[in-house]
Every structure is written in structure tokens, then in C-alpha cells.
C-alpha atoms as a PDB file:
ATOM      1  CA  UNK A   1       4.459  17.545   9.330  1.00  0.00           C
ATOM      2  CA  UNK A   2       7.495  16.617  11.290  1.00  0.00           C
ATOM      3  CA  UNK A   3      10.877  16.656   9.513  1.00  0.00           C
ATOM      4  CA  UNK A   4      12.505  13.596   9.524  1.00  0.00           C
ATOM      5  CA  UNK A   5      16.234  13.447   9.651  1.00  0.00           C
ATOM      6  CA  UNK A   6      18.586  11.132   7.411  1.00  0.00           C
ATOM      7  CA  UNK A   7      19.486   9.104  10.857  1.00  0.00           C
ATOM      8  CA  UNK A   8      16.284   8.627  11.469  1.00  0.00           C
ATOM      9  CA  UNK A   9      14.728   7.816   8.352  1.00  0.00           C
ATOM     10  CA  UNK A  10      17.006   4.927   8.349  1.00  0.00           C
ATOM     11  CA  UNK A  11      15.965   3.746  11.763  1.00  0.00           C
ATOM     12  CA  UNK A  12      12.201   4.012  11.159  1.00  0.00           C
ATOM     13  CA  UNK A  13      13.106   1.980   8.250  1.00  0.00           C
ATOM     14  CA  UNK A  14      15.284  -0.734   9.742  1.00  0.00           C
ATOM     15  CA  UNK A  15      11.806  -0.853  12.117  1.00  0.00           C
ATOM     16  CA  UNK A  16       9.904  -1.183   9.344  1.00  0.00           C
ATOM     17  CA  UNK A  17      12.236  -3.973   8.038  1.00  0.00           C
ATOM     18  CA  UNK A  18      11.870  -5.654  11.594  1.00  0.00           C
ATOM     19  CA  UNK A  19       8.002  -5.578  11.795  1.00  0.00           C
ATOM     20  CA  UNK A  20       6.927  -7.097   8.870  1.00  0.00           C
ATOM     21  CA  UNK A  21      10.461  -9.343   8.936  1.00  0.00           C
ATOM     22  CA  UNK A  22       8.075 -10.918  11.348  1.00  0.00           C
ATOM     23  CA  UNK A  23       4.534 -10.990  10.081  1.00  0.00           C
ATOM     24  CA  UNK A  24       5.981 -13.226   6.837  1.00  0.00           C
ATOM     25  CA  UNK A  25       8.534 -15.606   8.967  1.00  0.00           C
ATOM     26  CA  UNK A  26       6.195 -15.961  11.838  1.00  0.00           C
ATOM     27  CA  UNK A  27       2.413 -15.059  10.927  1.00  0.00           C
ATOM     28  CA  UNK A  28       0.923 -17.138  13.601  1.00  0.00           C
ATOM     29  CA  UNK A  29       2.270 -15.497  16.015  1.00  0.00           C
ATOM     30  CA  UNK A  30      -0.047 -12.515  16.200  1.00  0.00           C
ATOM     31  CA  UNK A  31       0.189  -8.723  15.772  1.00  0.00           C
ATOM     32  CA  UNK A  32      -1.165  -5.617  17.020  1.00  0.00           C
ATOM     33  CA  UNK A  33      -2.668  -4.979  13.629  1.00  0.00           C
ATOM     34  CA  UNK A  34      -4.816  -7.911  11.875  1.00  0.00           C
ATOM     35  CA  UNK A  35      -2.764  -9.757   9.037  1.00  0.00           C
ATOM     36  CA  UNK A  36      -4.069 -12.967   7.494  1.00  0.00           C
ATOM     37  CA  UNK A  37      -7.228 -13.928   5.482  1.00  0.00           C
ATOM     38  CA  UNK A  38      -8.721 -12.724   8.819  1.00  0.00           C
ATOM     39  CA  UNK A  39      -7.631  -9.310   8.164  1.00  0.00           C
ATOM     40  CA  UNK A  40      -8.306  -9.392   4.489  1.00  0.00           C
ATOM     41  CA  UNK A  41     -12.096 -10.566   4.802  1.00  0.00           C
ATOM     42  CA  UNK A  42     -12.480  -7.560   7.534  1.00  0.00           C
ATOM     43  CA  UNK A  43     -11.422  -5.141   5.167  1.00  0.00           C
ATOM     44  CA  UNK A  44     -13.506  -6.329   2.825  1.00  0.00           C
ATOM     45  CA  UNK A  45     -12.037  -8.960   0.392  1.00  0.00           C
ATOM     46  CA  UNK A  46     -14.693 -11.337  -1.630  1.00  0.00           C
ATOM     47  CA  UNK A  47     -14.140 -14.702  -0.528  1.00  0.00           C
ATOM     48  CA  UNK A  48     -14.274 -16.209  -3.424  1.00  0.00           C
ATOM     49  CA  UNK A  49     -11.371 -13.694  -4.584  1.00  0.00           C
ATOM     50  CA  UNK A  50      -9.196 -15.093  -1.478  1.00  0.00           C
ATOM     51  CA  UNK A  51      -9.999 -18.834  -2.473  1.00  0.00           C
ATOM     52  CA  UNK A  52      -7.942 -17.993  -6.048  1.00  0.00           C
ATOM     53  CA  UNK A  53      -4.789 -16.884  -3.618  1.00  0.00           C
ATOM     54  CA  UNK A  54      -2.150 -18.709  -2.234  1.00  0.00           C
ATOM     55  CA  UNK A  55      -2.493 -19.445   1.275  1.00  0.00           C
ATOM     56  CA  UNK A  56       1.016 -18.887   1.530  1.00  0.00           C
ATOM     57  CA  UNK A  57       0.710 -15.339   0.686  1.00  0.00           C
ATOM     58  CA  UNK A  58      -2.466 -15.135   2.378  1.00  0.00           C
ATOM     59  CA  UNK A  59      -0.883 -15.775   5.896  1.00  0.00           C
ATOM     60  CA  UNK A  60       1.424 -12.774   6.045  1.00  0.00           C
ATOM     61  CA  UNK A  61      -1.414 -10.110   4.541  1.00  0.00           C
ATOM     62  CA  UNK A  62      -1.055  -6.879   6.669  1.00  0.00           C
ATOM     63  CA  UNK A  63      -3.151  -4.186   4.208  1.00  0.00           C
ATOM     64  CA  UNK A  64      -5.696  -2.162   5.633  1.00  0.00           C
ATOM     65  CA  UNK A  65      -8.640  -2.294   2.728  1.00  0.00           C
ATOM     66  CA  UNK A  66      -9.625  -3.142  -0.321  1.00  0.00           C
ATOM     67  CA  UNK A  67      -8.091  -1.275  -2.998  1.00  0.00           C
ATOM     68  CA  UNK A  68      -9.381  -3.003  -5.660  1.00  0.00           C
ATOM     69  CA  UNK A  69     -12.778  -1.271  -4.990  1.00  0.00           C
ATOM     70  CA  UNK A  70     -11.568   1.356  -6.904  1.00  0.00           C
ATOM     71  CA  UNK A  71     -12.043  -0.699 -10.101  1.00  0.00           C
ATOM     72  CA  UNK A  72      -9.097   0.822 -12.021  1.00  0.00           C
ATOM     73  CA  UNK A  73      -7.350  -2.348 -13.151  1.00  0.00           C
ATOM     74  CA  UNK A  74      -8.193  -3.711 -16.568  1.00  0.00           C
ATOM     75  CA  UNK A  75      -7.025  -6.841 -18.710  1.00  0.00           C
ATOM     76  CA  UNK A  76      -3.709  -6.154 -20.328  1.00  0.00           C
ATOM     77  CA  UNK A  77      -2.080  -3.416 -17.542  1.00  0.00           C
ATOM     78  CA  UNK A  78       1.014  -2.991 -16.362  1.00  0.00           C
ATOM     79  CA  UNK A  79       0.310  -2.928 -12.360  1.00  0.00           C
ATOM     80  CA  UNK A  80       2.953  -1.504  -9.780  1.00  0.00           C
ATOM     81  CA  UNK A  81       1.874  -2.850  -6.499  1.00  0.00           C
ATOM     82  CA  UNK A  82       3.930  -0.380  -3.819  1.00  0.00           C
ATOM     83  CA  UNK A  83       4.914  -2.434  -0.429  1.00  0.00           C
ATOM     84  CA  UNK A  84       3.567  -5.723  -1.811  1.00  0.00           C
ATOM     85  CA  UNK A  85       4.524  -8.379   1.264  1.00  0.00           C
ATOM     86  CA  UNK A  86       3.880 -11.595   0.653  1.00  0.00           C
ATOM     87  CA  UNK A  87       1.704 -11.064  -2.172  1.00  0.00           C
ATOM     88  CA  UNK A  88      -1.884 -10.688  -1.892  1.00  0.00           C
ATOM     89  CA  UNK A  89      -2.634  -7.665  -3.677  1.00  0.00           C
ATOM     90  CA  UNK A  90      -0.363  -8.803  -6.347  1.00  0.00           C
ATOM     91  CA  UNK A  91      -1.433 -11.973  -6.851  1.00  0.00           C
ATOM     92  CA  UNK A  92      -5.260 -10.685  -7.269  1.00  0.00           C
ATOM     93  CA  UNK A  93      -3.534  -7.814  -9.663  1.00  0.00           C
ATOM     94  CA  UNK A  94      -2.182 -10.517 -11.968  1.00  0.00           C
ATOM     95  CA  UNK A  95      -5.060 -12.263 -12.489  1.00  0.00           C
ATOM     96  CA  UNK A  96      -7.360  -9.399 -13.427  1.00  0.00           C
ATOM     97  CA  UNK A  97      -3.968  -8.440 -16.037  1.00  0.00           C
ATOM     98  CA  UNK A  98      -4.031 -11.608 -17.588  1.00  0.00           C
ATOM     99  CA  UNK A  99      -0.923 -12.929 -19.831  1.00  0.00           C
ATOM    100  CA  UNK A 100      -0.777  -9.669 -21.605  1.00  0.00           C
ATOM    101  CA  UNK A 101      -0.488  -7.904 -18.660  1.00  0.00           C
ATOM    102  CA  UNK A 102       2.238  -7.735 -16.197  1.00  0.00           C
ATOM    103  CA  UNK A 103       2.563  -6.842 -12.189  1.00  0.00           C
ATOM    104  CA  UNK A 104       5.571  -5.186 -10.595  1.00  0.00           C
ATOM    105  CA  UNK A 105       5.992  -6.142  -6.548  1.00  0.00           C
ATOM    106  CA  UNK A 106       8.266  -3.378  -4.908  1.00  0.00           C
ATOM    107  CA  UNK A 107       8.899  -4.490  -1.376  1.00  0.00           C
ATOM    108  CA  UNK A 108      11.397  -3.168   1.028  1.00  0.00           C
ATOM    109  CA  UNK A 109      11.489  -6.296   3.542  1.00  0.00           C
ATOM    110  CA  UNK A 110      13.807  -9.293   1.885  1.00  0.00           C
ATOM    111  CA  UNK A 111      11.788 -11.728   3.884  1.00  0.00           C
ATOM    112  CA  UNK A 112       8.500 -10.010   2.109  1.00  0.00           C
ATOM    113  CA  UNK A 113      10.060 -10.693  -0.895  1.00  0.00           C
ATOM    114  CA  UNK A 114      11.195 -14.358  -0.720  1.00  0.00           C
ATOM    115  CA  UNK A 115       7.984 -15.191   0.224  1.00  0.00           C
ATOM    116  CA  UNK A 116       6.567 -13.520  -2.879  1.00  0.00           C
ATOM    117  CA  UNK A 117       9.018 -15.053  -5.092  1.00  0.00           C
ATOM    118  CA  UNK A 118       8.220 -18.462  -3.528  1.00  0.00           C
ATOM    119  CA  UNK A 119       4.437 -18.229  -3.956  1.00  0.00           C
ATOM    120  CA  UNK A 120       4.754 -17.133  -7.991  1.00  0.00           C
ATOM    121  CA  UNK A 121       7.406 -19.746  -8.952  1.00  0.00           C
ATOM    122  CA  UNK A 122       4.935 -22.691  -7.095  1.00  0.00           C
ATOM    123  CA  UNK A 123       2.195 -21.600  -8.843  1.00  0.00           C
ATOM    124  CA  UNK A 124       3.963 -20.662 -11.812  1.00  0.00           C
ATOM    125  CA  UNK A 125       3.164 -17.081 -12.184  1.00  0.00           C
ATOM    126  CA  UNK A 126       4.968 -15.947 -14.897  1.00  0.00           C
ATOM    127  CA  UNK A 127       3.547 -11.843 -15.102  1.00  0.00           C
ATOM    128  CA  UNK A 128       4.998 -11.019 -11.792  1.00  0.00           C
ATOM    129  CA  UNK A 129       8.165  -9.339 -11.257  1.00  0.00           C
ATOM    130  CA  UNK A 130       9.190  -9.239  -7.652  1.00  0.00           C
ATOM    131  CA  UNK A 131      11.525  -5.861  -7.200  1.00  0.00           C
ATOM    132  CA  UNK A 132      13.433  -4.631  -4.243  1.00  0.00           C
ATOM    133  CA  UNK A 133      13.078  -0.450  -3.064  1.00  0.00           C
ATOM    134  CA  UNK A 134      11.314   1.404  -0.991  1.00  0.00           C
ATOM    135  CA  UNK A 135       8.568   4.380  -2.288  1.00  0.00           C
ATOM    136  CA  UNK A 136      10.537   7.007  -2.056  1.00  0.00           C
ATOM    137  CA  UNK A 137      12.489   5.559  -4.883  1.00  0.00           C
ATOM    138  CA  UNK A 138      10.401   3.404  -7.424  1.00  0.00           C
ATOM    139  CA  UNK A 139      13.164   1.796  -9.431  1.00  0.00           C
ATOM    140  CA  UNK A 140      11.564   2.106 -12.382  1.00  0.00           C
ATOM    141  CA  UNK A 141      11.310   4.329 -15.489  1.00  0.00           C
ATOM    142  CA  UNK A 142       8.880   7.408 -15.612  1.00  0.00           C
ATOM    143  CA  UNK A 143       5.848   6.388 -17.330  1.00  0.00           C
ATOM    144  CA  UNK A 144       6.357   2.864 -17.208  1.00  0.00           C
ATOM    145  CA  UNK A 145       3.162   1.806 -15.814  1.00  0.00           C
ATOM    146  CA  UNK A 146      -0.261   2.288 -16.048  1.00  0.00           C
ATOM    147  CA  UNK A 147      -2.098   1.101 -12.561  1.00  0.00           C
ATOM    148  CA  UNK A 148      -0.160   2.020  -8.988  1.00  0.00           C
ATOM    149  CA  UNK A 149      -1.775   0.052  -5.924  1.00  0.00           C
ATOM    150  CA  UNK A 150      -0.735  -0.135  -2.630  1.00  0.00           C
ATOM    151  CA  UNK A 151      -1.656  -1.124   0.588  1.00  0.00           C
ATOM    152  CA  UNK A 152      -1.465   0.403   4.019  1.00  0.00           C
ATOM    153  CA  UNK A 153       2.424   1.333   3.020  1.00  0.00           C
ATOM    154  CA  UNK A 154       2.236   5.129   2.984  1.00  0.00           C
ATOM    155  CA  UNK A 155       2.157   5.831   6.567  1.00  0.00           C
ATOM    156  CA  UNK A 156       4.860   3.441   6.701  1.00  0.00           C
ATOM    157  CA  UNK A 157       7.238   6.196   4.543  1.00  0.00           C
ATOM    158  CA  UNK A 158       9.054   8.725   6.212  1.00  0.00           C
ATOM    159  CA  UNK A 159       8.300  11.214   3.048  1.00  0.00           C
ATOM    160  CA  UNK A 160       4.773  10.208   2.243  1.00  0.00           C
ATOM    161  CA  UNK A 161       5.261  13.795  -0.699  1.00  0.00           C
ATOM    162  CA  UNK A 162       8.233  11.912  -2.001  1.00  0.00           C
ATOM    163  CA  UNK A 163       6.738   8.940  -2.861  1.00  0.00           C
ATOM    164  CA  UNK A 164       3.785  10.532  -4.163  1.00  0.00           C
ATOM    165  CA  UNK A 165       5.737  12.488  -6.720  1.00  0.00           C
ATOM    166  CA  UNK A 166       7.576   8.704  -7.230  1.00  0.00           C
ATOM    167  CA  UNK A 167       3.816   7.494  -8.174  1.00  0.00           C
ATOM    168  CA  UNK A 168       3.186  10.316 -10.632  1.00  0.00           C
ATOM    169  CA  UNK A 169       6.429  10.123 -11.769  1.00  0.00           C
ATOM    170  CA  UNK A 170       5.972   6.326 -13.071  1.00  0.00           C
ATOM    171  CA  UNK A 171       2.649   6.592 -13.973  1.00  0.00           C
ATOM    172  CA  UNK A 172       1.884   6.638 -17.796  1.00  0.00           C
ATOM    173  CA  UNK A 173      -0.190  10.354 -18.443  1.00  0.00           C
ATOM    174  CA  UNK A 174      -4.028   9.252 -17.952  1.00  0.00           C
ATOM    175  CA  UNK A 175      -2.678   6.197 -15.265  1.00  0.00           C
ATOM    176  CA  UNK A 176      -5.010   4.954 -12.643  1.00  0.00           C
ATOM    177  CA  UNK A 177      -4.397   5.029  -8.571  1.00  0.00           C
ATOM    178  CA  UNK A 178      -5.744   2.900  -6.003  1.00  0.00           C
ATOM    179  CA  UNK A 179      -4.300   2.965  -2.765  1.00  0.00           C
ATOM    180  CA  UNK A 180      -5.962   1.732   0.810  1.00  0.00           C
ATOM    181  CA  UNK A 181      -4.031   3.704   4.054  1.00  0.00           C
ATOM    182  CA  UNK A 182      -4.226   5.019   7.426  1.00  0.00           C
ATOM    183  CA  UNK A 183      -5.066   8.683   7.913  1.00  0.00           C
ATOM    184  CA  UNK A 184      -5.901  10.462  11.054  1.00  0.00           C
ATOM    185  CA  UNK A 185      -8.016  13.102  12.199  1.00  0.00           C
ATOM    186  CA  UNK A 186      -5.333  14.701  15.074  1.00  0.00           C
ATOM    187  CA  UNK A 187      -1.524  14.705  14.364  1.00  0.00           C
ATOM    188  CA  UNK A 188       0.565  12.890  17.152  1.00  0.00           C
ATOM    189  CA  UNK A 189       3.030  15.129  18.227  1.00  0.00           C
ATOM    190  CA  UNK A 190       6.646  15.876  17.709  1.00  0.00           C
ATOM    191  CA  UNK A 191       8.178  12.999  19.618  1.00  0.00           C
ATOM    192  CA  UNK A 192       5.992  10.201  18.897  1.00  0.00           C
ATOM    193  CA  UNK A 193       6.823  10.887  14.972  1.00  0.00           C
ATOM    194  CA  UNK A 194      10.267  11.082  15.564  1.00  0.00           C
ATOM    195  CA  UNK A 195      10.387   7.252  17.326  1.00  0.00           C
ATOM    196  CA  UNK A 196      11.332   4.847  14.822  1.00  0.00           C
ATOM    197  CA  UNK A 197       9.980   2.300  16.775  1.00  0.00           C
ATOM    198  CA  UNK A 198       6.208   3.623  16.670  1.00  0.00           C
ATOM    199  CA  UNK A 199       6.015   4.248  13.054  1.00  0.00           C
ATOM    200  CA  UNK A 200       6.103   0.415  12.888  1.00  0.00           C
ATOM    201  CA  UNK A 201       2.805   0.319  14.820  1.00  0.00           C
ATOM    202  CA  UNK A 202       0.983   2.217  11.082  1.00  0.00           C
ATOM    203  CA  UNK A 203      -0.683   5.018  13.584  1.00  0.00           C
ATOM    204  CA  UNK A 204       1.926   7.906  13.833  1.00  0.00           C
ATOM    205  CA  UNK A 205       3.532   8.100  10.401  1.00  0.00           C
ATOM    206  CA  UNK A 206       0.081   8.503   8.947  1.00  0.00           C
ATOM    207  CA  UNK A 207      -1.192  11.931   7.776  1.00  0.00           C
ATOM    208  CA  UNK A 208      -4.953  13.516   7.395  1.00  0.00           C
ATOM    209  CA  UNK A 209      -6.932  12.742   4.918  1.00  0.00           C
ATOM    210  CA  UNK A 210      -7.153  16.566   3.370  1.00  0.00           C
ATOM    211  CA  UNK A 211      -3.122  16.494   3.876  1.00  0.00           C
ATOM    212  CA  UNK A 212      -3.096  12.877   1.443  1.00  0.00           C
ATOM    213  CA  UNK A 213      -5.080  14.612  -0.869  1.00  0.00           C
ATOM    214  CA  UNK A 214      -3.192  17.407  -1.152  1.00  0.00           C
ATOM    215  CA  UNK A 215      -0.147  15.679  -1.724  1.00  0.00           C
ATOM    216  CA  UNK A 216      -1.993  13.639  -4.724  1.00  0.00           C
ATOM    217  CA  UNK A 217      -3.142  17.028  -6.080  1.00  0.00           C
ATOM    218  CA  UNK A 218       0.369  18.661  -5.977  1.00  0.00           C
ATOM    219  CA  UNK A 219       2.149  15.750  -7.832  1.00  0.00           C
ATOM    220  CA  UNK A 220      -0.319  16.312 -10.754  1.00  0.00           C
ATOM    221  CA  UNK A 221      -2.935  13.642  -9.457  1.00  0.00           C
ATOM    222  CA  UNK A 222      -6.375  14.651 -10.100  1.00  0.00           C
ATOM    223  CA  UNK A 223      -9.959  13.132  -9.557  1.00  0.00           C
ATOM    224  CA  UNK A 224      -8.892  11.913  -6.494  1.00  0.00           C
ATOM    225  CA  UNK A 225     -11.963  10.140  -4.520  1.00  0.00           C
ATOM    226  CA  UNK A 226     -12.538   8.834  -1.173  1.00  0.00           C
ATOM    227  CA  UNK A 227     -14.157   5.719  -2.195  1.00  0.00           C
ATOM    228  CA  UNK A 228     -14.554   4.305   2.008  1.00  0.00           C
ATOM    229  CA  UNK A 229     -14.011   4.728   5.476  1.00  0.00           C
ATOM    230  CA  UNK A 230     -13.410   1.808   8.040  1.00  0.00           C
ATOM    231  CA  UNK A 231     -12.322   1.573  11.651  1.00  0.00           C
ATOM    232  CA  UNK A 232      -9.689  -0.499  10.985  1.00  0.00           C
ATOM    233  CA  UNK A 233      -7.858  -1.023  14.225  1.00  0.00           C
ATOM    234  CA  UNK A 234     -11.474  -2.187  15.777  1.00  0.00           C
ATOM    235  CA  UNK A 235      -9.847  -5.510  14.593  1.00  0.00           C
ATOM    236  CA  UNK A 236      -7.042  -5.128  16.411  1.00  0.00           C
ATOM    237  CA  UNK A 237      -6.197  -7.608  19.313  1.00  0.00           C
ATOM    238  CA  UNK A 238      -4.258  -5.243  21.443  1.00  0.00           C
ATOM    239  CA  UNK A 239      -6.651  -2.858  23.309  1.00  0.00           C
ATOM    240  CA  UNK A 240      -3.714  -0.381  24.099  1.00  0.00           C
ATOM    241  CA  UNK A 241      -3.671   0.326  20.106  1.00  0.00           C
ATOM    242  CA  UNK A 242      -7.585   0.475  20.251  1.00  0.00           C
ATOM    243  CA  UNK A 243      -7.048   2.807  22.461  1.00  0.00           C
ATOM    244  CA  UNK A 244      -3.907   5.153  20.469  1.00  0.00           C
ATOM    245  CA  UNK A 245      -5.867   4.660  17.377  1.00  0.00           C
ATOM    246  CA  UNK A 246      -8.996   6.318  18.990  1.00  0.00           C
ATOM    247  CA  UNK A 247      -7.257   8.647  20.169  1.00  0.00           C
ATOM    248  CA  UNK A 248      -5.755  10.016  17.259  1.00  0.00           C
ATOM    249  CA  UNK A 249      -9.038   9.391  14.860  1.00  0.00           C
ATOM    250  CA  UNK A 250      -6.799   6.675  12.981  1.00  0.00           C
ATOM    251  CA  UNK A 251      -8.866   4.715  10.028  1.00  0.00           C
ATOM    252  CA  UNK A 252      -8.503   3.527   7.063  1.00  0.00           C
ATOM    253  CA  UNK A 253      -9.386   5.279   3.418  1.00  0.00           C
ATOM    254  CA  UNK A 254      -9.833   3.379  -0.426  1.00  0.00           C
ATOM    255  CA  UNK A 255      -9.344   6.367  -2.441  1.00  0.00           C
ATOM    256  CA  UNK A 256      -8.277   6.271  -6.544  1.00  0.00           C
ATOM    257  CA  UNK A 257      -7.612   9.037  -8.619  1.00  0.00           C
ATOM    258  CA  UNK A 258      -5.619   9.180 -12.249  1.00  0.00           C
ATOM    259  CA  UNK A 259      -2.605  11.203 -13.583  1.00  0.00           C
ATOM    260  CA  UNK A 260      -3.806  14.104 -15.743  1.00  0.00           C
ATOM    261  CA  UNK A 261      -3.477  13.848 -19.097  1.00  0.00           C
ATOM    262  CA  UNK A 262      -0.293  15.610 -20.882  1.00  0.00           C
ATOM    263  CA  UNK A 263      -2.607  18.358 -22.764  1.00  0.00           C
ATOM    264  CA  UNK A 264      -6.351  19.536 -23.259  1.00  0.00           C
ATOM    265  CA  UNK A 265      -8.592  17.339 -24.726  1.00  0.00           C
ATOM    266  CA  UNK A 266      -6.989  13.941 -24.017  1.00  0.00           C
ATOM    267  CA  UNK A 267      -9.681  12.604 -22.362  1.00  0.00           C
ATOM    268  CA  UNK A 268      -9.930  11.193 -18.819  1.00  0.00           C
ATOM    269  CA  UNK A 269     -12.055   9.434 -16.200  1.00  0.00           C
ATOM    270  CA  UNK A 270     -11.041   5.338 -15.244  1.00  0.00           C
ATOM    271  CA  UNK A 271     -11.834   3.353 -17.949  1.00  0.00           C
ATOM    272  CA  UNK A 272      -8.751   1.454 -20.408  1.00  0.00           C
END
């Protein structure tokens, strides 16, 4: 893994900022990854799951699977949804919660965010608090939640082992992971990580799947299983990025796994 420097961590996250600054002020406009209800019904979203979201929230999706075929969430949950955008994931997350439950949206894009806010308070959401951070530093307490999802936002983070240890960290002992990202089969090289403007394009800041893993398993998360595998820039509209993504083995993963419990005996697997 490349080192990334405190200057540039900043500018590949002031890129970051820029991109999807973009996808939720000016969705229509079209990207070089897929984003909208197009996007989330190629991943592999139900449709009659995307009938019961806003639209609104709908327009600016930029994910890159379907977490929630990891089947972790229950009624009653307190959800974390890393890098939530406009919405999407979190709007499906409070539903399956219910009124008991409640959903935390950490975004690092304002715009992101004032979207979100706008969608809950117009269709009176009332579970969902929308939070502003980045993964590297979940402003939240440690073991304050008990489901983390997230969306194609790892390979966005310039220390992807940071903000796994962030996810164990706020996890309750026994909490439940599902995350959708990028991973790649053959590392870009030195100067293509270190562009700030390229880890905006979700292809160079990713890792390898056996490197995600690892990280999961070294920040105490265990049971960790590749649930799918899609070519997800196939959808893209940009045949240049067809092209970078092939060349680099870039697709997408739906993998969940669970914190271990604090001692022997405590029990385990994914149910409540």
C-alpha cells in the first residue's frame, strides 16, 4: 500500500468533496460511474424496495451493490450507514429498523448531506440522524451501534485500516457488517495512488480483496464472507474507465462479517 501524506490526504479528500458535490447538485448530468435508480437496479436493488425511496435520494445514488444482501439488519437496530449521499441505503436501513430503531448517516460531502436532510424532513423520517465526518473518524462513541453499512466509500478513504479499526471500534461486541466496495486484482502503481484527482474515479484507492479481508480480520472482525462478485464498471458510460477498470481487475464485492464477541461462549453468527 502506498503511504499517503497529510497534504495529500486532504487533497484526495477535497476531490472527493468535488465529485460527489456534483452527483447530488447535478445528477443528470452523467458520470463515469452509474448513479441513479439506474445504477441501483444494476447492482441489484428489488424494485419494489426502490419504489418505497425517495426519488430525491434516488437520483444522486453512486453505491456499487447491494449490501443489504447480507441480511444483517433486524427490527429495532441502531444502523451506522458510512458515506451515506443522498440517502438510499439509509432510507432502506430505516425502514427495516422501524420506530424502535434508529439510523446514523455519516457523510463527508455538505451537499450529500443537505440532500439527506431534505429527503427525511419531507417525508418525515424521524429515526434518521444525518452526521457530518469522514471514516477515518466515526464521531461516535465505541460500541454505540449495532449494524455498520456502507457503500462503495472505502476505496474512497485514504486509510482504508483506519477506518476499519473506526468500524470495530463503534460496533457493539457481536455487531453485524455489511459493506459493498471496489477491490482489485493488480495494484495501480505509486503515482496513480498518489493523484488526488484519480481516487475520485473509485478505481485506484481500492485495495484486493485478500488485503480488505485482512484488514477486517486485524481490527477483530471475524466471519467475514464474500457474499458476490459483479463487474461493476461494465455499466459505466465512459469506455476509457472500462478500459482502467479492466485493466486493474476492478469489481465490486458484498461481503458481511460481525465483531467477535468480548469472551468465550458468547455466542455468534448474524441473527438479533
Amino acid at each position: 500500500m502506498v503511504a499517503i501524506l497529510s497534504n495529500n490526504k486532504e487533497a484526495i479528500l477535497d476531490a472527493v468533496r468535488a465529485m460527489y458535490t456534483a452527483v447530488a447538485n447535478t445528477p443528470a448530468r452523467g458520470f463515469h460511474f452509474p448513479t441513479g435508480r439506474a445504477a441501483c437496479e444494476f447492482v441489484g436493488y428489488p424494485a419494489s424496495t426502490l419504489d418505497l425511496v425517495s426519488p430525491v435520494a434516488l437520483e444522486s445514488f453512486a453505491g456499487v451493490g447491494y449490501p443489504f444482501a447480507a441480511d444483517v439488519m433486524r427490527a429495532g437496530d441502531v444502523v451506522l450507514d458510512i458515506g451515506s449521499g443522498s440517502g438510499t441505503d439509509t432510507l432502506i436501513a430505516s425502514r427495516v429498523v422501524g420506530a424502535a430503531g434508529k439510523v446514523y448517516a455519516l457523510d463527508l460531502t455538505p451537499a450529500m448531506r443537505r440532500k439527506l436532510s431534505a429527503v427525511t424532513q419531507a417525508a418525515t423520517v424521524t429515526n434518521v440522524e444525518v452526521l457530518a465526518g469522514d471514516a477515518e473518524a466515526i464521531p461516535l462513541p465505541d460500541e454505540s451501534v449495532s449494524v455498520v453499512t456502507s457503500n462503495g466509500v472505502l476505496n474512497l478513504v485514504p486509510s482504508k485500516s483506519r477506518a476499519v479499526a473506526e468500524i470495530a471500534r463503534v460496533l457493539r461486541p457481536l455487531g453485524r457488517l455489511q459493506i459493498a466496495d471496489i477491490v482489485l486484482s493488480k495494484l495501480p502503481g505509486a503515482a496513480c495512488r498518489e493523484n488526488p484527482s484519480l481516487w475520485a474515479e473509485c478505481v485506484v484507492g481500492a485495495t484486493t480483496e485478500e488485503e480488505f479481508l485482512r484488514m477486517l480480520r486485524d481490527a477483530g472482525l471475524v466471519d467475514a464472507e464474500v457474499l458476490d462478485h459483479l463487474d461493476y464498471f461494465a455499466a459505466s458510460s465512459s469506455a476509457e474507465t472500462r478500459k482502467v477498470a479492466a485493466g486493474f481487475g476492478a469489481q465490486s464485492v458484498v461481503i458481511r462479517a460481525r465483531k467477535s464477541a468480548p469472551s468465550a461462549g458468547s455466542g455468534g453468527g448474524y441473527g438479533p
